[in-house]
C-alpha atoms as a PDB file:
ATOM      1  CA  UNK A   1      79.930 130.413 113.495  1.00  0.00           C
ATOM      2  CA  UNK A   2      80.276 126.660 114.912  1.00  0.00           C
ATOM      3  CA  UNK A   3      81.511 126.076 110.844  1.00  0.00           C
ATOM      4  CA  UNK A   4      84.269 128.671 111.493  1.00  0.00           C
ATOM      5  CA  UNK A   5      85.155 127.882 114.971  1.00  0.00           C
ATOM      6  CA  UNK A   6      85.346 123.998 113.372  1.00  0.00           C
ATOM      7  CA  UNK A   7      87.560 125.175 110.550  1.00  0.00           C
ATOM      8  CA  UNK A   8      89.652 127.315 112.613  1.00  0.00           C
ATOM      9  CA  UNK A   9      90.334 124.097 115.225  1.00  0.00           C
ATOM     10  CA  UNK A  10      91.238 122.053 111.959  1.00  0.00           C
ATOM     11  CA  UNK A  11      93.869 125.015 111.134  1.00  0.00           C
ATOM     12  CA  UNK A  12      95.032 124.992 114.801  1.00  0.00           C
ATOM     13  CA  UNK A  13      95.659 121.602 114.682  1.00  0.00           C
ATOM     14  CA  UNK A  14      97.453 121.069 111.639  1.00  0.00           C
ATOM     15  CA  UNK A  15      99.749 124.016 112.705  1.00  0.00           C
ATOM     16  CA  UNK A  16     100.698 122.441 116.075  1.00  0.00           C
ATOM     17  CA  UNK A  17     100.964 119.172 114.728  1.00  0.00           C
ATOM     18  CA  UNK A  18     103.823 120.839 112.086  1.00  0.00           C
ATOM     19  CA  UNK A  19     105.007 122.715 114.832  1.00  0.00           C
ATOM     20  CA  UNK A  20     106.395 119.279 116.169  1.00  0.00           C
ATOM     21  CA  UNK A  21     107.509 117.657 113.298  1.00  0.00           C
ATOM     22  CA  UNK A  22     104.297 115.106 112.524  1.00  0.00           C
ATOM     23  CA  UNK A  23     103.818 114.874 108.851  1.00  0.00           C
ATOM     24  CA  UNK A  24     100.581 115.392 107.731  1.00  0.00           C
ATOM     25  CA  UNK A  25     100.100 112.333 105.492  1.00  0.00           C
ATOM     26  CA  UNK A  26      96.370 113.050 104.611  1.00  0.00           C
ATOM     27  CA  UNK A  27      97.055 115.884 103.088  1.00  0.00           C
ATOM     28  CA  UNK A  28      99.764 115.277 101.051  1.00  0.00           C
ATOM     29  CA  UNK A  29      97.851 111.922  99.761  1.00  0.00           C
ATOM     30  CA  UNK A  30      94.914 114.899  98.733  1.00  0.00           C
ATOM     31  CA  UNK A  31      97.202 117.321  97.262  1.00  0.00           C
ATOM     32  CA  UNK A  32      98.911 114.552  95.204  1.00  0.00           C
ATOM     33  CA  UNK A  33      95.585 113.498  94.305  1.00  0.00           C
ATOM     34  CA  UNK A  34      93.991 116.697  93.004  1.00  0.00           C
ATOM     35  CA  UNK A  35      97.425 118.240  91.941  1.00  0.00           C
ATOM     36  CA  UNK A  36      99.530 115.532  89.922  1.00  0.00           C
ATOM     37  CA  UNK A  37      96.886 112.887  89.809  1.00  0.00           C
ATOM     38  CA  UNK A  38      99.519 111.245  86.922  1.00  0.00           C
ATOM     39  CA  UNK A  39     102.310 111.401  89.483  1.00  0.00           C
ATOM     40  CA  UNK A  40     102.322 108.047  92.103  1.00  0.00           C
ATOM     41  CA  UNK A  41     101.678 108.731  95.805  1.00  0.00           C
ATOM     42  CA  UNK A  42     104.037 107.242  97.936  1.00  0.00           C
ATOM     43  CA  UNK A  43     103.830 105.357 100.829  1.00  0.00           C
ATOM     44  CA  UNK A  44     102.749 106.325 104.222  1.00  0.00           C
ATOM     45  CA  UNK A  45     106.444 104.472 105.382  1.00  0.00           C
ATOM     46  CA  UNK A  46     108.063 106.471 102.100  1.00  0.00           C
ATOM     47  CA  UNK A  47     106.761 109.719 103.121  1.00  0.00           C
ATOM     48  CA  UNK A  48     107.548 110.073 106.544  1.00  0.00           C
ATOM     49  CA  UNK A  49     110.986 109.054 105.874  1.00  0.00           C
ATOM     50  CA  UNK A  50     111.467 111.806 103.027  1.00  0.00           C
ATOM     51  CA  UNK A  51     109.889 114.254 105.870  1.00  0.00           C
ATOM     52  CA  UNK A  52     112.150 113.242 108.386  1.00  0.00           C
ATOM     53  CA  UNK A  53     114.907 113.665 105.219  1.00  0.00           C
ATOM     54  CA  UNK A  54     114.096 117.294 104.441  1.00  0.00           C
ATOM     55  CA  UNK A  55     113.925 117.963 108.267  1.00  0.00           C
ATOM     56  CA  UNK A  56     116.990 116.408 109.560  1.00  0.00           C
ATOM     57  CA  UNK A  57     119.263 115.794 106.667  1.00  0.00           C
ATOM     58  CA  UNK A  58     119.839 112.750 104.472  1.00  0.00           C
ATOM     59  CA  UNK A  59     122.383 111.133 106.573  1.00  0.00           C
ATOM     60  CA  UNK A  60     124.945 112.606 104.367  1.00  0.00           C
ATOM     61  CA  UNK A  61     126.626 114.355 106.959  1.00  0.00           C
ATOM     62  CA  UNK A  62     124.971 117.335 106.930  1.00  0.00           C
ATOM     63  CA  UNK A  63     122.384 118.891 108.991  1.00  0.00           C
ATOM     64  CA  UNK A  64     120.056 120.711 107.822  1.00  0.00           C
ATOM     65  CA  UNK A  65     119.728 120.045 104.065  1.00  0.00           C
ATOM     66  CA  UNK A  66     121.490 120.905 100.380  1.00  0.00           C
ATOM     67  CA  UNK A  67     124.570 123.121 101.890  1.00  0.00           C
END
C-alpha cells in the first residue's frame, strides 16, 4: 500500500506542478531517452523556453498558439 500511496503522491505532484505551468524537465529528458534515443535532447534553458512557447505564444503576436 505505502508503494501505491508513494506512486499516487508522485502522480499528484506532477499534476499540480502542470497545473501551474512548471515544466517537467525530468521527464521529458526520460521520454526522449527511451523514445527517440537518435533524436538530441535539448537543453534544460531550450526546453523551458519552447514550454513557455507552446503555453503563451511565440511572441508572434498571438496568444495562444498556431491560429
Amino acid at each position: 500500500m505505502l508503494d501505491n500511496l508513494s506512486e499516487a503522491g508522485r502522480y499528484l505532484g506532477q499534476a499540480m506542478r502542470l497545473m501551474v505551468g512548471v515544466p517537467e524537465y525530468s521527464t521529458y529528458v526520460t521520454h526522449m531517452e527511451t523514445t527517440h534515443p537518435d533524436q538530441p535532447v535539448m537543453s534544460y534553458e531550450e526546453f523551458f523556453r519552447e514550454r513557455q512557447d507552446a503555453r503563451y505564444g511565440s511572441g508572434n503576436g498571438k496568444v495562444g498558439g498556431c491560429c
